[in-house]
C-alpha atoms as a PDB file:
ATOM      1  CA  UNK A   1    -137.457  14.996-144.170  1.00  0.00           C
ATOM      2  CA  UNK A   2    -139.717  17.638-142.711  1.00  0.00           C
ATOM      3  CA  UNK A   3    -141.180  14.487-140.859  1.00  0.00           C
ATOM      4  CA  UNK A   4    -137.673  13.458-139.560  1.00  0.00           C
ATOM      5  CA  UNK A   5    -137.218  17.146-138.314  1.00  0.00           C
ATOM      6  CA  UNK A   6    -140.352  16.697-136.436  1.00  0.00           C
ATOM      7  CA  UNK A   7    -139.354  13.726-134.660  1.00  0.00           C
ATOM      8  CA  UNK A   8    -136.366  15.031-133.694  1.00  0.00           C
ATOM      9  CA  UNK A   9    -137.585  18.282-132.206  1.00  0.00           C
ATOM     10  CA  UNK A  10    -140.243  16.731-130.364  1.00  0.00           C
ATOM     11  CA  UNK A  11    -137.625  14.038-129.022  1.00  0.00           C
ATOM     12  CA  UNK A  12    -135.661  16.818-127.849  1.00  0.00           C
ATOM     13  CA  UNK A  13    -138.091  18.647-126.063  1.00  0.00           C
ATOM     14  CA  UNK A  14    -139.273  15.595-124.310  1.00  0.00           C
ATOM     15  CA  UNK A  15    -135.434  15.294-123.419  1.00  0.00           C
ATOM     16  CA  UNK A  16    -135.124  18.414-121.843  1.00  0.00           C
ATOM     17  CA  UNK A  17    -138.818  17.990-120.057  1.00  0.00           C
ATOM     18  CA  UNK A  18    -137.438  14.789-118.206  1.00  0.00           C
ATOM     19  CA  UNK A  19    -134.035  16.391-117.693  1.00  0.00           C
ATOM     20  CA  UNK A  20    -136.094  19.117-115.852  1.00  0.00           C
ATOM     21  CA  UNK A  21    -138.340  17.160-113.933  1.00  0.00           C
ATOM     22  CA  UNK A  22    -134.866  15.282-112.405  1.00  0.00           C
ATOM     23  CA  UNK A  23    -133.134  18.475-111.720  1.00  0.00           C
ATOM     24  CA  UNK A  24    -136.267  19.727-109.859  1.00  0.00           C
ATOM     25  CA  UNK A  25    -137.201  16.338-108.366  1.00  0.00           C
ATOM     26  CA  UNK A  26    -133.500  15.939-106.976  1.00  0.00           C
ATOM     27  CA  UNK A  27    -133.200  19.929-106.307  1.00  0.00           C
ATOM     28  CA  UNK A  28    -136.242  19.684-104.006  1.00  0.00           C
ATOM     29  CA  UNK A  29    -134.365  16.186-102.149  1.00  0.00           C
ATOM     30  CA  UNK A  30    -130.992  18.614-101.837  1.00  0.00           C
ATOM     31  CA  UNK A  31    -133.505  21.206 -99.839  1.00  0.00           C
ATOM     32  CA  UNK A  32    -134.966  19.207 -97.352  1.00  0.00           C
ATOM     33  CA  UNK A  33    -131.571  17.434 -96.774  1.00  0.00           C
ATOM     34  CA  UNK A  34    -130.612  20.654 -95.944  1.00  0.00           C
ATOM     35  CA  UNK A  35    -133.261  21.823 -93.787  1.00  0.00           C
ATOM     36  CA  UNK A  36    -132.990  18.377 -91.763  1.00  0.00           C
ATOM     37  CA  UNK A  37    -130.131  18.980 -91.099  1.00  0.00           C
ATOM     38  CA  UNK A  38    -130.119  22.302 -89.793  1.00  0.00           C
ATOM     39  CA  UNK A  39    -132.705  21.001 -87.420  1.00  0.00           C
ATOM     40  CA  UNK A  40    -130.582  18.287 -86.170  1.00  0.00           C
ATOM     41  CA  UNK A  41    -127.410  20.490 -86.245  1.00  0.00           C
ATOM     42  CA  UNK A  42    -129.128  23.139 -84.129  1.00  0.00           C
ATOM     43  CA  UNK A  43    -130.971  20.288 -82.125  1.00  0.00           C
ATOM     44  CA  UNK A  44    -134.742  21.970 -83.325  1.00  0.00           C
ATOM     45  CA  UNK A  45    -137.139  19.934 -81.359  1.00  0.00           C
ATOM     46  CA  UNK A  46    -135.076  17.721 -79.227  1.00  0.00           C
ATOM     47  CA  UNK A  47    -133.828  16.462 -82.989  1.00  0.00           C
ATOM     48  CA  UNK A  48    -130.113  15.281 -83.043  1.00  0.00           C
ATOM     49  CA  UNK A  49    -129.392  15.482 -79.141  1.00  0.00           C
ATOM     50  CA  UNK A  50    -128.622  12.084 -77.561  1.00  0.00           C
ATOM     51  CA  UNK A  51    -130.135  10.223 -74.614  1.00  0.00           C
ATOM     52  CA  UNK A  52    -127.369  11.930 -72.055  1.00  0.00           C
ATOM     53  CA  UNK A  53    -127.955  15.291 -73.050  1.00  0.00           C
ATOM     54  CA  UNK A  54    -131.732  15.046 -72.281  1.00  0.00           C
ATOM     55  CA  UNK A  55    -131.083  13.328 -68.925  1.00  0.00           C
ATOM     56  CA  UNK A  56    -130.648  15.836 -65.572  1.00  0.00           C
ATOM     57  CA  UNK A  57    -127.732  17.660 -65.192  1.00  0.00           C
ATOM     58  CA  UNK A  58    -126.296  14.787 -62.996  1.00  0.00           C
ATOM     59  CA  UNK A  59    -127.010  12.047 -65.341  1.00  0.00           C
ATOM     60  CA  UNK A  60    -129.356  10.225 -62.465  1.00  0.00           C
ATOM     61  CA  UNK A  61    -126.803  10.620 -59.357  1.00  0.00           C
ATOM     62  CA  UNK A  62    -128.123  13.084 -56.946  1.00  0.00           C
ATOM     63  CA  UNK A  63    -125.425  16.142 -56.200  1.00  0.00           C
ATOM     64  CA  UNK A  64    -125.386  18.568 -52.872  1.00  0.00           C
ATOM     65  CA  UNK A  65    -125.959  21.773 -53.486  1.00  0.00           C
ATOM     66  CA  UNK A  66    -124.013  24.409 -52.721  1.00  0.00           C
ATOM     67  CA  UNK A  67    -124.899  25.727 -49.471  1.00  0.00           C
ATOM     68  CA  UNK A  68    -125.484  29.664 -48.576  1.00  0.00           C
ATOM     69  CA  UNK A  69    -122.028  30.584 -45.804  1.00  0.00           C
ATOM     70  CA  UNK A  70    -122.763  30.858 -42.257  1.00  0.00           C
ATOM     71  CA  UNK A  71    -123.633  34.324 -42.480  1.00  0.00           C
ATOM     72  CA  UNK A  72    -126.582  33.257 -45.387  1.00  0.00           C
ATOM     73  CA  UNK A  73    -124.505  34.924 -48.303  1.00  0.00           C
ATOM     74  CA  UNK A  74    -124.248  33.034 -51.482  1.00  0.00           C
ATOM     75  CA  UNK A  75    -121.265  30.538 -52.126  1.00  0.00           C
ATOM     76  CA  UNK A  76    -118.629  31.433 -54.690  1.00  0.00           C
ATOM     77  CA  UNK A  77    -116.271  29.735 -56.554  1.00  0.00           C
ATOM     78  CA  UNK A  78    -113.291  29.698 -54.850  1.00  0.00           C
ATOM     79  CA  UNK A  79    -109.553  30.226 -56.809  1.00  0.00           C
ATOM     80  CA  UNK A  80    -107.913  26.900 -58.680  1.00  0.00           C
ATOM     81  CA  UNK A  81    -105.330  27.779 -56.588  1.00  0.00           C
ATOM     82  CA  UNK A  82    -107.380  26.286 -53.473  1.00  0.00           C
ATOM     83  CA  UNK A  83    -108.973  23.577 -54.952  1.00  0.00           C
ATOM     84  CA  UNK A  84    -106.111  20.138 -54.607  1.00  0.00           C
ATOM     85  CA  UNK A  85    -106.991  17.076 -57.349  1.00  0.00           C
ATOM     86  CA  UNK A  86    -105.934  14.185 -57.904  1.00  0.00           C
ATOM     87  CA  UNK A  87    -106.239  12.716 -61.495  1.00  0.00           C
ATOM     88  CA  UNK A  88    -107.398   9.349 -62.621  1.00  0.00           C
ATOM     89  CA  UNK A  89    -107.381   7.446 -65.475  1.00  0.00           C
ATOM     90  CA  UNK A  90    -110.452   5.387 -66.188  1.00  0.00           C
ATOM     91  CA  UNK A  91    -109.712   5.136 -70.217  1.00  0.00           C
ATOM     92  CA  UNK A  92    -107.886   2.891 -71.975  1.00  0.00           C
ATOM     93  CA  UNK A  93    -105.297   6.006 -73.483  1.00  0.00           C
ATOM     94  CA  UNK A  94    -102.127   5.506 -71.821  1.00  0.00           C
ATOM     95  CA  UNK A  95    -100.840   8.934 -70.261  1.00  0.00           C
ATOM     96  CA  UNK A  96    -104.094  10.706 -70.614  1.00  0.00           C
ATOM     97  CA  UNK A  97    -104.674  11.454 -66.552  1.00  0.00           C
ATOM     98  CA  UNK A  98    -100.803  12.761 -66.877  1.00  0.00           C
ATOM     99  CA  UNK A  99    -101.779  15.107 -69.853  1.00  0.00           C
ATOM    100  CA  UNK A 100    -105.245  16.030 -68.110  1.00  0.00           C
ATOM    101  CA  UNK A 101    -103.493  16.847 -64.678  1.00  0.00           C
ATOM    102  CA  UNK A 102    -100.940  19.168 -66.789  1.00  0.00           C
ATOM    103  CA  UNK A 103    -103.536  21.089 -67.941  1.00  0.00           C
ATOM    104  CA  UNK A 104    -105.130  21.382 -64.787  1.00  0.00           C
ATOM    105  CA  UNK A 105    -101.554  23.138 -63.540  1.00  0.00           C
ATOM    106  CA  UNK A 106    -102.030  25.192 -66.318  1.00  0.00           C
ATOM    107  CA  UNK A 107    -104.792  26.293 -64.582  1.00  0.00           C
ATOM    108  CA  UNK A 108    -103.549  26.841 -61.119  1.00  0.00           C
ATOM    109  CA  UNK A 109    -104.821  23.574 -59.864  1.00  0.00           C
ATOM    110  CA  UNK A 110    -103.125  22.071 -57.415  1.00  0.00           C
ATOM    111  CA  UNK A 111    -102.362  18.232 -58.559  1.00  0.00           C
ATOM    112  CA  UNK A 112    -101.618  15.634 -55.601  1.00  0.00           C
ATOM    113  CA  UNK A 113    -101.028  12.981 -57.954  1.00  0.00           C
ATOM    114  CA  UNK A 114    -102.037  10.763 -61.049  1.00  0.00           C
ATOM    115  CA  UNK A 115    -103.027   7.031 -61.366  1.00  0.00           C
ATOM    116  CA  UNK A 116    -105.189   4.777 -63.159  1.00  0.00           C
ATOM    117  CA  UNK A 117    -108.555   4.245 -62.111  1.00  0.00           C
ATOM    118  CA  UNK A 118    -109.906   0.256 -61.171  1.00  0.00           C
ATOM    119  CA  UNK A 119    -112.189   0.178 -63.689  1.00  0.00           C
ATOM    120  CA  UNK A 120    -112.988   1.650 -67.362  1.00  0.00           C
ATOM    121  CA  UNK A 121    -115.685   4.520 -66.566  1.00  0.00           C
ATOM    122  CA  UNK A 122    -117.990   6.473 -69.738  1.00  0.00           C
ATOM    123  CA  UNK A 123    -118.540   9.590 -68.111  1.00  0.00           C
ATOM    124  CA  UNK A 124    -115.925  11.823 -66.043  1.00  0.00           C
ATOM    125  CA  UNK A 125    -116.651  11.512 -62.662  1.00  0.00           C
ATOM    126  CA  UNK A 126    -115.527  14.185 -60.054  1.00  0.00           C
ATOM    127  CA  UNK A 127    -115.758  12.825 -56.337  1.00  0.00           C
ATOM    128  CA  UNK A 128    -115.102  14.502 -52.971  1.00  0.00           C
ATOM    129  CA  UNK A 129    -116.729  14.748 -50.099  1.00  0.00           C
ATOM    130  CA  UNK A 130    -119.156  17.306 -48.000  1.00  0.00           C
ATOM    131  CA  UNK A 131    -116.704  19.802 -46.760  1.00  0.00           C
ATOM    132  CA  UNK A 132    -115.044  20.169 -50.462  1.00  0.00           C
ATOM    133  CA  UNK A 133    -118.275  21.007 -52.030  1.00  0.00           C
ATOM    134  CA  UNK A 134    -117.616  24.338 -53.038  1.00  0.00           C
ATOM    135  CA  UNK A 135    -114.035  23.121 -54.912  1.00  0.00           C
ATOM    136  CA  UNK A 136    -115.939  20.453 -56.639  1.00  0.00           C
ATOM    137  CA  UNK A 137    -118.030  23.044 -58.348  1.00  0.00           C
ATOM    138  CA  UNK A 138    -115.172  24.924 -59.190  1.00  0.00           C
ATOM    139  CA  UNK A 139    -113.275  21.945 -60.805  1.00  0.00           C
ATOM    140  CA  UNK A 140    -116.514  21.007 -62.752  1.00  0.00           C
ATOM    141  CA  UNK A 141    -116.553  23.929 -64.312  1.00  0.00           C
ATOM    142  CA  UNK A 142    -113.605  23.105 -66.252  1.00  0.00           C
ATOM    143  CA  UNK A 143    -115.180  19.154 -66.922  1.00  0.00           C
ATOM    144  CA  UNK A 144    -118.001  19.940 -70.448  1.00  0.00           C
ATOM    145  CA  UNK A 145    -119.543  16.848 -69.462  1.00  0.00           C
ATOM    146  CA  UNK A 146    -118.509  16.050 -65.792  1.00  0.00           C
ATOM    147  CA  UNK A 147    -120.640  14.966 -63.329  1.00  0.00           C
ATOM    148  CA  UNK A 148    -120.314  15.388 -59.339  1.00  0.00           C
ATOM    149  CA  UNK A 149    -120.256  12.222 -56.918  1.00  0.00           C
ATOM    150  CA  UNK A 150    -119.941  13.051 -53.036  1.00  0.00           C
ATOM    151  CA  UNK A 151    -118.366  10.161 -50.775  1.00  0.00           C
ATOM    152  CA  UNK A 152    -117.569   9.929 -47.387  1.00  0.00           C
ATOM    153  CA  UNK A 153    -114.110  11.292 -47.534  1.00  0.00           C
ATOM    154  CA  UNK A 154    -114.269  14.180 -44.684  1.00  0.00           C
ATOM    155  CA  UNK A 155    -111.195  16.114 -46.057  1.00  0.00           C
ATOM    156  CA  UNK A 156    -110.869  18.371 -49.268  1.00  0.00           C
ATOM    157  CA  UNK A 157    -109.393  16.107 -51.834  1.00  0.00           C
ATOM    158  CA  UNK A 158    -111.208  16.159 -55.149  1.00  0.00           C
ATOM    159  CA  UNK A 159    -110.763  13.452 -57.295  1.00  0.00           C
ATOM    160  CA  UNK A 160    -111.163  13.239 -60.885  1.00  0.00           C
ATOM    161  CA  UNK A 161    -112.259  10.039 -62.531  1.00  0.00           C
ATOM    162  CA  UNK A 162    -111.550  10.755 -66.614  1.00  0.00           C
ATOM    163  CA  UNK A 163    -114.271   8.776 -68.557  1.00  0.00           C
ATOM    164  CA  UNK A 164    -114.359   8.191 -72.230  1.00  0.00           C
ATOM    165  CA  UNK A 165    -116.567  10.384 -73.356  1.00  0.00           C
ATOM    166  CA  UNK A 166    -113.920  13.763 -72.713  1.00  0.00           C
ATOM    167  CA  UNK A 167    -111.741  15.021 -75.386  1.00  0.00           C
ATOM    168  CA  UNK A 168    -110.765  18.493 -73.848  1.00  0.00           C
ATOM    169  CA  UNK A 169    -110.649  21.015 -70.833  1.00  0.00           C
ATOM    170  CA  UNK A 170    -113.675  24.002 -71.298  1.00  0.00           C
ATOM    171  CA  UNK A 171    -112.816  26.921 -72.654  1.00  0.00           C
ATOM    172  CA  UNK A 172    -111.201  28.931 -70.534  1.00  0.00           C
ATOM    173  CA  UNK A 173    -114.361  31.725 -71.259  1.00  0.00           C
ATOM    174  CA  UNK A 174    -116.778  29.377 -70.660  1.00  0.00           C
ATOM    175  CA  UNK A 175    -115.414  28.445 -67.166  1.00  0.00           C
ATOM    176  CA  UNK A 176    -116.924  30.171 -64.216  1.00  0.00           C
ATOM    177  CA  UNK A 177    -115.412  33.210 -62.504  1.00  0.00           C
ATOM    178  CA  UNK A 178    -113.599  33.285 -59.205  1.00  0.00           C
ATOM    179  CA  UNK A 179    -115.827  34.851 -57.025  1.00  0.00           C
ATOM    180  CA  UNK A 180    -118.744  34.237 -59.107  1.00  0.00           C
ATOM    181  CA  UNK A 181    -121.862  32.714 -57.490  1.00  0.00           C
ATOM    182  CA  UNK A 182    -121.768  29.134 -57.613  1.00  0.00           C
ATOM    183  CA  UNK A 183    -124.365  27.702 -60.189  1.00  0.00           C
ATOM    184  CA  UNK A 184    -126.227  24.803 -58.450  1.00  0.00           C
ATOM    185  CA  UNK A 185    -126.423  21.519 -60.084  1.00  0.00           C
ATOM    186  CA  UNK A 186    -130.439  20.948 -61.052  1.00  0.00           C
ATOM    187  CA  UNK A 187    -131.834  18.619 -59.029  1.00  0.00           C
ATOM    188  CA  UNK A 188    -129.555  19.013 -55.923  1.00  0.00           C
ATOM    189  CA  UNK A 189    -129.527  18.153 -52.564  1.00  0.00           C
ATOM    190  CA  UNK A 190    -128.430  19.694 -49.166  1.00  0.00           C
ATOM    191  CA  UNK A 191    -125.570  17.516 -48.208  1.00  0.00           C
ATOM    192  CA  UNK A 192    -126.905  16.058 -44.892  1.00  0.00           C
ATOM    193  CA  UNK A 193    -129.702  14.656 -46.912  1.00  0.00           C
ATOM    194  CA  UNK A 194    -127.688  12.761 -49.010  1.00  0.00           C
ATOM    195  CA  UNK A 195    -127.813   9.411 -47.280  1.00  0.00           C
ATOM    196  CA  UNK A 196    -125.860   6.113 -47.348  1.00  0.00           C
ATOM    197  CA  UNK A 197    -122.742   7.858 -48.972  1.00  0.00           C
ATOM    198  CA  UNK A 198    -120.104   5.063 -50.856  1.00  0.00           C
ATOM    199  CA  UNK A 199    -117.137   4.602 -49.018  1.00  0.00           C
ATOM    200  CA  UNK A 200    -113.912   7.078 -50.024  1.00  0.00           C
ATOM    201  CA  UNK A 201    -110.775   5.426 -51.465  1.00  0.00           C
ATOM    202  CA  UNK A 202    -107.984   5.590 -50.096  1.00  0.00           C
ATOM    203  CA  UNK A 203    -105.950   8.694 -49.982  1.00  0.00           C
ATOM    204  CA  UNK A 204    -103.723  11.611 -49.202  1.00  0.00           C
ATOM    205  CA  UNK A 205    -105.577  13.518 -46.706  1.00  0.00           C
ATOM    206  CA  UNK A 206    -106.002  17.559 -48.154  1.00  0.00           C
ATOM    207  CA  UNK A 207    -106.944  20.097 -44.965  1.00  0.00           C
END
C-alpha cells in the first residue's frame, strides 16, 4: 500500500510540474502577444503603419505651396465661409457626396453643388486651381487623409473628389485655425513651377 501511495504522490507531482511548465510556457506566449502588439498599435519602428502612411504627404503628386502675400507675410487660412466646394462622389455609397457636403455646411462651407464623380477613386482628392490655393489648404484640413491636386481651372472653385478610403470629417480640434499660418504640404512646389497642369472639368465659375 505504502508503495501505491508512492506512486500516486509522485504521479501527482509530475502532474502539477507539467501543468506548470504549460501555464508558464503559454503565460510567456500571452506576453509577447502583448508587447507585439503594443508595438504595432503604437506603430514602434515603422511596425503596423501601411505603405500610404509612409509615402510623402501628397502620396507622389506634387502640391504648390502656399505662397508668402504680396507684402512677404505668411499665408493664413482663410474662413470656411470663403472657401466655395463642390462635392463629388467617387464611391460606390449612394448619397455619400450629399451627406459629406452637409457636413461641410455644418462647417460654414459654402457648397455649389453635389454629383458623382466619372470614375471610382481610393484616396480623396481635393482639386482647384492656382489662385484658390490658400482655400484648398483650408478645406484639407478638414480631409484626415486628403490629398491636394492643382488644375488649370483659373477661378476659386474647389472640388472635392470623395475616395474610399474616408469614413469621417476631422475633428473639429484637430482642424486648423482661421487665421492660423498655413502648414505647407512637404514636398511642395511654387505654383508657376508646377508644369503641364491636367485640364479643369467643367464648371460653375467661383470669383
Amino acid at each position: 500500500m505504502a508503495h501505491n501511495s508512492a506512486e500516486r504522490e509522485a504521479r501527482k507531482q509530475y502532474v502539477r510540474r507539467r501543468q506548470t511548465v504549460v501555464f508558464g510556457v503559454v503565460g510567456t506566449l500571452l506576453a509577447a502577444a502583448l508587447v507585439v502588439s503594443l508595438l504595432v498599435y503604437f506603430h514602434v519602428g515603422g511596425l503596423g503603419v501601411s505603405k500610404d502612411e509612409v509615402q510623402e504627404a501628397n502620396y507622389g503628386i506634387v502640391a504648390p505651396c502656399a505662397s508668402p502675400a504680396a507684402d512677404g507675410s505668411t499665408p493664413k487660412y482663410p474662413e470656411n465661409r470663403t472657401v466655395t466646394v463642390r462635392v463629388l462622389n467617387g464611391t460606390t455609397f449612394a448619397g455619400f457626396a450629399q451627406a459629406v457636403a452637409e457636413a461641410l455646411e455644418n462647417r460654414e462651407f459654402v457648397v455649389q453643388g453635389v454629383d458623382n464623380y466619372d470614375t471610382q477613386v481610393e484616396r480623396t482628392t481635393i482639386v482647384f486651381g492656382r489662385n484658390a490655393i490658400a482655400q484648398a489648404y483650408t478645406l484639407a484640413g478638414e480631409f484626415p487623409d486628403a490629398q491636394l491636386k492643382m488644375d488649370d481651372r483659373e477661378d476659386k472653385l474647389v472640388d472635392v473628389i470623395l475616395g474610399s478610403t474616408f469614413k469621417d470629417l476631422q475633428d473639429t480640434e484637430k482642424v486648423p485655425k482661421t487665421g492660423a499660418p498655413i502648414e505647407n504640404i512637404e514636398g511642395c512646389k511654387a505654383a508657376d513651377q508646377i508644369k503641364d497642369l491636367p485640364k479643369a472639368p467643367e464648371h460653375t465659375a467661383v470669383g
